[in-house]
Protein backbone atom coordinates (compact mmCIF):
# COMPACT_ATOMS: atom_id res chain seq x y z
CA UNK A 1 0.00 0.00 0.00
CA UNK A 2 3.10 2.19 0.62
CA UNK A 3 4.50 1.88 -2.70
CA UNK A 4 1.21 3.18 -4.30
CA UNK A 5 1.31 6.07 -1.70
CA UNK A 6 4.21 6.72 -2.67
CA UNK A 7 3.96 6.42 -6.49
CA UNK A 8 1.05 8.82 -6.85
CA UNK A 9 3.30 11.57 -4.43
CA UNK A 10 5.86 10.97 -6.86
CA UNK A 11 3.77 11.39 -10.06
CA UNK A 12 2.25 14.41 -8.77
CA UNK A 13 5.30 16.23 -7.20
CA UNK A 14 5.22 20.17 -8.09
CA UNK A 15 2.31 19.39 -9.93
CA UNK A 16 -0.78 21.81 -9.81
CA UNK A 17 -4.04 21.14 -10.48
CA UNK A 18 -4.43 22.84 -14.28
CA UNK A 19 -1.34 20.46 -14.77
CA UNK A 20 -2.86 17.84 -13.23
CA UNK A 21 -5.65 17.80 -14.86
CA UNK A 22 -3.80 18.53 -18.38
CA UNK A 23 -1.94 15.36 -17.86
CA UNK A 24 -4.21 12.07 -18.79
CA UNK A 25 -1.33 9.69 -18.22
CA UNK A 26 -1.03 11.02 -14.81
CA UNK A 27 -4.21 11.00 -14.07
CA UNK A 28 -5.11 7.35 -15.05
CA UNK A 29 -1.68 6.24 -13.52
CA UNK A 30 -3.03 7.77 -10.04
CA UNK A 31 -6.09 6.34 -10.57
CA UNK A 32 -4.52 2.95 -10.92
CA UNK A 33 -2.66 3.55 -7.80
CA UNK A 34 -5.76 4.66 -5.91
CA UNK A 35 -7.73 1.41 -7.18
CA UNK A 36 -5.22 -0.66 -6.43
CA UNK A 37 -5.07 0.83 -2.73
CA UNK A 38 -8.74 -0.03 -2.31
CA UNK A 39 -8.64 -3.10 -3.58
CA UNK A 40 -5.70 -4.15 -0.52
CA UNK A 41 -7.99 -2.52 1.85
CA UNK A 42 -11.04 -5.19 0.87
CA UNK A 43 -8.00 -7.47 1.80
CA UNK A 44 -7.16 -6.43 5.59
CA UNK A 45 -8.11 -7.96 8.69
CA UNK A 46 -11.10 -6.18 10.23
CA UNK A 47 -9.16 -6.19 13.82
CA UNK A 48 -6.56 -4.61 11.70
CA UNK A 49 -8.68 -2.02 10.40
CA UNK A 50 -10.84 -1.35 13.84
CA UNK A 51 -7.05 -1.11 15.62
CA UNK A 52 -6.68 2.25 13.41
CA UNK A 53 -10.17 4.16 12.99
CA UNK A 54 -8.41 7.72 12.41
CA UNK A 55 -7.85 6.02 8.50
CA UNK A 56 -10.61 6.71 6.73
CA UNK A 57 -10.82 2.77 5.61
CA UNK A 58 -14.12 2.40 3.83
CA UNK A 59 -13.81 5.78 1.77
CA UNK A 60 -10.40 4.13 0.32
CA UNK A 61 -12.90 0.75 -0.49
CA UNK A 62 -15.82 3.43 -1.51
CA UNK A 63 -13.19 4.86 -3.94
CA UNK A 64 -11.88 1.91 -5.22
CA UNK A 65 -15.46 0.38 -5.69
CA UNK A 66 -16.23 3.89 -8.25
CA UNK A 67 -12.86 3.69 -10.13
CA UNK A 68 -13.56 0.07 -11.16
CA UNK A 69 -17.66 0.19 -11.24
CA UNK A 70 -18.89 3.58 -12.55
């Protein structure tokens, strides 16, 4: 989950948002990265998840679940 953290920081790095959203590789290679997140969320323990309730943990699935279904 780190790595895709850290590829979308990375992508977008002195980036602003005209360039941002200028950039259609960028923005489907952070989408990737944000779908991918969600989808290893679906995959983690729900002790896991209730042991850290300050991460917003179903908005990451909620995400995921509109990348890959609307």
């Amino acid at each position: 989950m780190i790595n895709y953290i850290d590829s979308i920081l990375k992508y977008t790095d002195n980036v602003d948002y005209t360039g941002f959203k200028n950039n259609s590789m960028m923005i489907e290679a952070c989408v990737f990265n944000l779908s991918q997140i969600g989808e290893l969320v679906n995959k983690l323990d729900k002790e896991y998840i209730m042991k850290y309730p300050e991460i917003p943990w179903f908005k990451m699935k909620g995400l995921r679940n509109r990348i890959v279904h609307d």
